[in-house]
C-alpha atoms as a PDB file:
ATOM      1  CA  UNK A   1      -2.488 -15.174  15.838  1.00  0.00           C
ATOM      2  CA  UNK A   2      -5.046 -15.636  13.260  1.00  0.00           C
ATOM      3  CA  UNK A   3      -4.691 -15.378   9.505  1.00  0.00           C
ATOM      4  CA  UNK A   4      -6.809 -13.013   7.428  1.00  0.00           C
ATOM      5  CA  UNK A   5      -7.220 -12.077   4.033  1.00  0.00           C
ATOM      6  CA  UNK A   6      -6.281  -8.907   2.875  1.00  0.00           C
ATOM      7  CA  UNK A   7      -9.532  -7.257   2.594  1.00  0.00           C
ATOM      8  CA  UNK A   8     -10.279  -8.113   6.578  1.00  0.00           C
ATOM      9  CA  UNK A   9      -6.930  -6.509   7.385  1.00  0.00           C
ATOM     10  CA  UNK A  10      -7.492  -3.611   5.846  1.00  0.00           C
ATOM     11  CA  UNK A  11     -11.290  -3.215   6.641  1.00  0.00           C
ATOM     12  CA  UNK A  12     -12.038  -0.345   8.987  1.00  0.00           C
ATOM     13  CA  UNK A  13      -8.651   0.686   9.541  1.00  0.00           C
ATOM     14  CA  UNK A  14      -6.329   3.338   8.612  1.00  0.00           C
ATOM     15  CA  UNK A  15      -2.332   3.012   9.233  1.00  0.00           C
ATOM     16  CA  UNK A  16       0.204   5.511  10.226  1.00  0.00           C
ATOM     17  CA  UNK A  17       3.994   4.803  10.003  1.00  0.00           C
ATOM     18  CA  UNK A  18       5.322   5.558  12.907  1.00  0.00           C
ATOM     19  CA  UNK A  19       8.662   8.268  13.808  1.00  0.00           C
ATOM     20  CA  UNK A  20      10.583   5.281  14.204  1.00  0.00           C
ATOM     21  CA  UNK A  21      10.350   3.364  10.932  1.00  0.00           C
ATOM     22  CA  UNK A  22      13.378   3.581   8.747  1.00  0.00           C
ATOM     23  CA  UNK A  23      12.159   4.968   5.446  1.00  0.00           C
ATOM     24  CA  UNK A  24      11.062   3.173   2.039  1.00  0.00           C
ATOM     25  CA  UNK A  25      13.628   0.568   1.498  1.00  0.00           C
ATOM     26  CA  UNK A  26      12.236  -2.010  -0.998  1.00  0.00           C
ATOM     27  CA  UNK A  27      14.210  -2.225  -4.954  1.00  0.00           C
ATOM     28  CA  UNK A  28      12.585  -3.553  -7.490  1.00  0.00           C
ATOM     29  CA  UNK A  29      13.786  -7.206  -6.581  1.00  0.00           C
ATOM     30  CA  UNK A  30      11.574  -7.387  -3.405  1.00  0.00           C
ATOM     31  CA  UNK A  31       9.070  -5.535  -5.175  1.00  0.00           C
ATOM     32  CA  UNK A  32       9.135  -8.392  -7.924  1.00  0.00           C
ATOM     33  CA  UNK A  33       9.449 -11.166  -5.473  1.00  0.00           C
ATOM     34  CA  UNK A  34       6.352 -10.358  -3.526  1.00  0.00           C
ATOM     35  CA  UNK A  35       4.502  -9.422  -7.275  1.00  0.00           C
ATOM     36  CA  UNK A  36       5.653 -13.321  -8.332  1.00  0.00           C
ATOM     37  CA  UNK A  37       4.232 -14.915  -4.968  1.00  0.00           C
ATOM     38  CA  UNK A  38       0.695 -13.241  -5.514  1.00  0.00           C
ATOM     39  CA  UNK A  39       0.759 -14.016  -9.134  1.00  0.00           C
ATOM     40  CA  UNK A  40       1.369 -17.617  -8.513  1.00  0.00           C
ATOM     41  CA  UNK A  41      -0.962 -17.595  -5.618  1.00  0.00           C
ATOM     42  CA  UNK A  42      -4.050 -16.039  -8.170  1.00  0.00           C
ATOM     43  CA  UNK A  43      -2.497 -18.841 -10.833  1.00  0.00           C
ATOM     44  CA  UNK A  44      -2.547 -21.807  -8.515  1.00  0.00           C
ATOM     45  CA  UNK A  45      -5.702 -20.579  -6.667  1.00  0.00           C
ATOM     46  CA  UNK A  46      -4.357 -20.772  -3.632  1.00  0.00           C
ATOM     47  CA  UNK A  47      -3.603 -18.478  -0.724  1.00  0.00           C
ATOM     48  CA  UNK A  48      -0.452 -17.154  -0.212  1.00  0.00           C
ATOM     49  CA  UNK A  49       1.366 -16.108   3.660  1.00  0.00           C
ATOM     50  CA  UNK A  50       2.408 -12.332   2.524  1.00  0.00           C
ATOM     51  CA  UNK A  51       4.254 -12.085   6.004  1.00  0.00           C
ATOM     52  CA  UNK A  52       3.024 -10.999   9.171  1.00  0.00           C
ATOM     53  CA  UNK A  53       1.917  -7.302   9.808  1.00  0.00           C
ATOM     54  CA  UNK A  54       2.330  -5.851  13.648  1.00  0.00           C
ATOM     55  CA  UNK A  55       0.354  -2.831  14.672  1.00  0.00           C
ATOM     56  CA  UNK A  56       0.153  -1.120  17.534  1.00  0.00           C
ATOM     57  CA  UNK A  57      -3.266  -0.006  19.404  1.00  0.00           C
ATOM     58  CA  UNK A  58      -5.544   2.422  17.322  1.00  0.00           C
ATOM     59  CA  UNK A  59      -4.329   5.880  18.787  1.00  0.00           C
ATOM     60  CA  UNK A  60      -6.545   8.877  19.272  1.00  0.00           C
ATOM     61  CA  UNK A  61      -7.258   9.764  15.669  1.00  0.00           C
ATOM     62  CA  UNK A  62      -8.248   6.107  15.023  1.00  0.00           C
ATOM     63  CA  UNK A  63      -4.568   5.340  13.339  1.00  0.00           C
ATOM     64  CA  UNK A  64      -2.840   1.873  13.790  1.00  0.00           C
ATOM     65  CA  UNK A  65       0.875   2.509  13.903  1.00  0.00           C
ATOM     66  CA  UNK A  66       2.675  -0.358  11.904  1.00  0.00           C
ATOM     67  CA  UNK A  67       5.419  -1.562  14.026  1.00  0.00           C
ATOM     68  CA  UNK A  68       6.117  -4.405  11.506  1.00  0.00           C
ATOM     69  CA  UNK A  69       5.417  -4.953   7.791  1.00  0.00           C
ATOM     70  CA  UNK A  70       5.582  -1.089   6.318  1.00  0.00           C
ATOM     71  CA  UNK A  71       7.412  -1.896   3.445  1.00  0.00           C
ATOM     72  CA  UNK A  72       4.646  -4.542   2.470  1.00  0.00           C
ATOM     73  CA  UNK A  73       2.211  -1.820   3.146  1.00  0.00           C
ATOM     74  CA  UNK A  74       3.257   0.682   1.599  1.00  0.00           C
ATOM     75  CA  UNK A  75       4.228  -1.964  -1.766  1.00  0.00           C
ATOM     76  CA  UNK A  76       0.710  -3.302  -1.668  1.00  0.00           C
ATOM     77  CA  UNK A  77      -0.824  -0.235  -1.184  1.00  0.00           C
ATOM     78  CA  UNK A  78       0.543   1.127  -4.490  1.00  0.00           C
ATOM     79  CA  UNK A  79      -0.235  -1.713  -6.301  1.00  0.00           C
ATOM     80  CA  UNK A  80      -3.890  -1.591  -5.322  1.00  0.00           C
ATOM     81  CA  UNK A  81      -3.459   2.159  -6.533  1.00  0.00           C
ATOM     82  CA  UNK A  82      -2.457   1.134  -9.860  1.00  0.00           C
ATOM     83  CA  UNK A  83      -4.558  -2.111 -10.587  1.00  0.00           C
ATOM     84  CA  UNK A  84      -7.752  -0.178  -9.533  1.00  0.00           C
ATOM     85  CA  UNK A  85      -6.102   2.867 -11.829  1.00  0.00           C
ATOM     86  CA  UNK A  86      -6.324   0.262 -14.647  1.00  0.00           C
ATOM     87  CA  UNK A  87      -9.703  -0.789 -14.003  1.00  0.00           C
ATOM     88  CA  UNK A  88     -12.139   0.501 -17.737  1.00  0.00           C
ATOM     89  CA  UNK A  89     -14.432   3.261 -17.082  1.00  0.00           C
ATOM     90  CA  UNK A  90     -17.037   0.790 -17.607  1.00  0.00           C
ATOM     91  CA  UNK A  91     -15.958  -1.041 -14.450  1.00  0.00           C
ATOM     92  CA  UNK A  92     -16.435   2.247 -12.240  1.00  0.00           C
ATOM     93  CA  UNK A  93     -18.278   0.209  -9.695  1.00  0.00           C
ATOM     94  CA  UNK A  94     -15.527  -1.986  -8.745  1.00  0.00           C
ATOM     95  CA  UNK A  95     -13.283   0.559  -8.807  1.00  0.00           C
ATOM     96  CA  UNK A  96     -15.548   2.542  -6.284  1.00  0.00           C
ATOM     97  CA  UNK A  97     -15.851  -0.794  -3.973  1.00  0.00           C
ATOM     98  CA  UNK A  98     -11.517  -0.956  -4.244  1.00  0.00           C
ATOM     99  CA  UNK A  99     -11.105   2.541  -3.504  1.00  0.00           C
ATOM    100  CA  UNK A 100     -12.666   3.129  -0.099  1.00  0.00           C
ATOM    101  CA  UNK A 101     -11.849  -0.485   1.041  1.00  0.00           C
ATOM    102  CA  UNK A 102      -7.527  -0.147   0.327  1.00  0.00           C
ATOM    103  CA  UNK A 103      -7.014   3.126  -0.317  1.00  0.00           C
ATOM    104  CA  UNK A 104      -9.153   5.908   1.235  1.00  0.00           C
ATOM    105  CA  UNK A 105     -11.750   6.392   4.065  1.00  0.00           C
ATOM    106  CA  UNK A 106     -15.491   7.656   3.901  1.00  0.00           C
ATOM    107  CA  UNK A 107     -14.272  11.010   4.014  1.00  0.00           C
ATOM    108  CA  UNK A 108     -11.385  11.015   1.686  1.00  0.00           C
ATOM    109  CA  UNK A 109      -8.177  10.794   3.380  1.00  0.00           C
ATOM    110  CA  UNK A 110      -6.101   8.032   2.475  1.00  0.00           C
ATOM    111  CA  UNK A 111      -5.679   4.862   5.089  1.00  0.00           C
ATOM    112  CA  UNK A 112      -1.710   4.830   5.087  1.00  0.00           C
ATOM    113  CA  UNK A 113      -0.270   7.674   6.473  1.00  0.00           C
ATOM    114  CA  UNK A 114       3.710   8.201   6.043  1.00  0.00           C
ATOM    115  CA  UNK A 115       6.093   9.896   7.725  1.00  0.00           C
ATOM    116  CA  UNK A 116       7.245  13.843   7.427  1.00  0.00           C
ATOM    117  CA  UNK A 117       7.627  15.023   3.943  1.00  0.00           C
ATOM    118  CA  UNK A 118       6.969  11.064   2.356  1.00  0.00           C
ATOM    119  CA  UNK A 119       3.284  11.671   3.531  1.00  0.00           C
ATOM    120  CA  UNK A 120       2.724  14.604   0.298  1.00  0.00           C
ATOM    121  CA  UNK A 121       5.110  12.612  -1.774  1.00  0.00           C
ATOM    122  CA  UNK A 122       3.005   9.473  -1.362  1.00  0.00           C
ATOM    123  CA  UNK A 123      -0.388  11.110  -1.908  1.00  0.00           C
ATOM    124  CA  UNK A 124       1.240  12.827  -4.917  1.00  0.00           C
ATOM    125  CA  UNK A 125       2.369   9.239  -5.782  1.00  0.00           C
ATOM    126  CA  UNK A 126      -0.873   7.459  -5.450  1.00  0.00           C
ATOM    127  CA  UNK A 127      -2.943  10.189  -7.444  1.00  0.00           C
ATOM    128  CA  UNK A 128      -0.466   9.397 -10.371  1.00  0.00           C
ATOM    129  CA  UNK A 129       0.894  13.219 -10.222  1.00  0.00           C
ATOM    130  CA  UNK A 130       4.547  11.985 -10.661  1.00  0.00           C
ATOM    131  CA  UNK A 131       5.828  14.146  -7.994  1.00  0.00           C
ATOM    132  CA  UNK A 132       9.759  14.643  -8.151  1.00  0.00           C
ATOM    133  CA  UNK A 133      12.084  12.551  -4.531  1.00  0.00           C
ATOM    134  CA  UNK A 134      14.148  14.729  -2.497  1.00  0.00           C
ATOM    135  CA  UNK A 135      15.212  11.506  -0.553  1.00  0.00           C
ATOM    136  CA  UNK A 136      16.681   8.287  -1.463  1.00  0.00           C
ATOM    137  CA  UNK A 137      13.436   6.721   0.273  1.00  0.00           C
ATOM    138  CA  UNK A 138      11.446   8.703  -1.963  1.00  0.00           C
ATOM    139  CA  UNK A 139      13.760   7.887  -5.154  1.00  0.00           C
ATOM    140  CA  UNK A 140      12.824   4.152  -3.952  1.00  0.00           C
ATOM    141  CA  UNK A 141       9.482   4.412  -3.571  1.00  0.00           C
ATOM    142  CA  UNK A 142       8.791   6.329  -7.164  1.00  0.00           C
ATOM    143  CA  UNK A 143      11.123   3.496  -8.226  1.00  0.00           C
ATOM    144  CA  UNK A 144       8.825   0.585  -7.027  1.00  0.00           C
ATOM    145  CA  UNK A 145       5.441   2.512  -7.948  1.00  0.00           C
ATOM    146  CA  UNK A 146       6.572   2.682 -11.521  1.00  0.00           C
ATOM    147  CA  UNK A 147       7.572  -0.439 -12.113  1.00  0.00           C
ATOM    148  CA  UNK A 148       4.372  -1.629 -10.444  1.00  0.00           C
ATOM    149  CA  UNK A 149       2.835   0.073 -13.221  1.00  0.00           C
ATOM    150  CA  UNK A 150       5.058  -1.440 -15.844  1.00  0.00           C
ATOM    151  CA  UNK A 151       4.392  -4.493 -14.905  1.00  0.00           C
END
């Protein structure tokens, strides 16, 4: 199985969690623990194994299903949310080449797809709306997106 960066996993495709995930588990300790490795991996210059990711074939509407690796997902897809949220207007062009390549497609519709009532939350989440959980997933994932931002 080969290693890719980041940006070649996420090129071209758009993710869908599939009915039989569990819902957003990560606290803030995995949340800082996978924030530490990447920050010592930009420090040290060096790459950094983030874990394997397991998808299932594209289905109709062009969706991989992520059997494995959701939580890492979902985590690095609000980070990516925030850092390109921090980005100076005066930096507008990288924050247009971050946007469409992480976050959303040509068209506008964002590349992870969650499950049931998450999917609004998240989208509420990742346009910094600060929508309210009705779920302890939810509660957990507002959890982990602010203190993405904190940190």
């Amino acid at each position: 199985m080969p290693t890719v960066t980041l940006e070649k996993f996420f090129l071209g495709k758009l993710f869908a969690v599939p009915p039989y995930q569990r819902d957003y588990a990560w606290t803030q300790r995995n949340v800082d623990d996978l924030l530490e490795d990447l920050s010592e991996a930009i420090e040290s210059s060096t790459t950094h194994y983030i874990g394997t990711f397991v998808l299932s074939q594209a289905a109709a509407d062009g969706r991989y299903k992520i059997v494995d690796g959701q939580q890492r997902l979902t985590t690095l897809t609000m980070l990516i949310s925030v850092l390109t949220r921090q980005l100076p207007p005066q930096q507008g062009a990288l924050r247009d080449f971050f946007t469409p390549l992480f976050l959303r497609d040509i068209e506008g519709g964002w590349r992870l797809s969650l499950l049931g009532t998450n999917e609004q939350f998240f989208r509420r989440l990742m346009e910094d709306d600060n929508p309210d959980p009705t779920t302890p997933g939810q509660e957990r994932m507002k959890a982990a997106y602010q203190w993405i931002k904190q940190r």
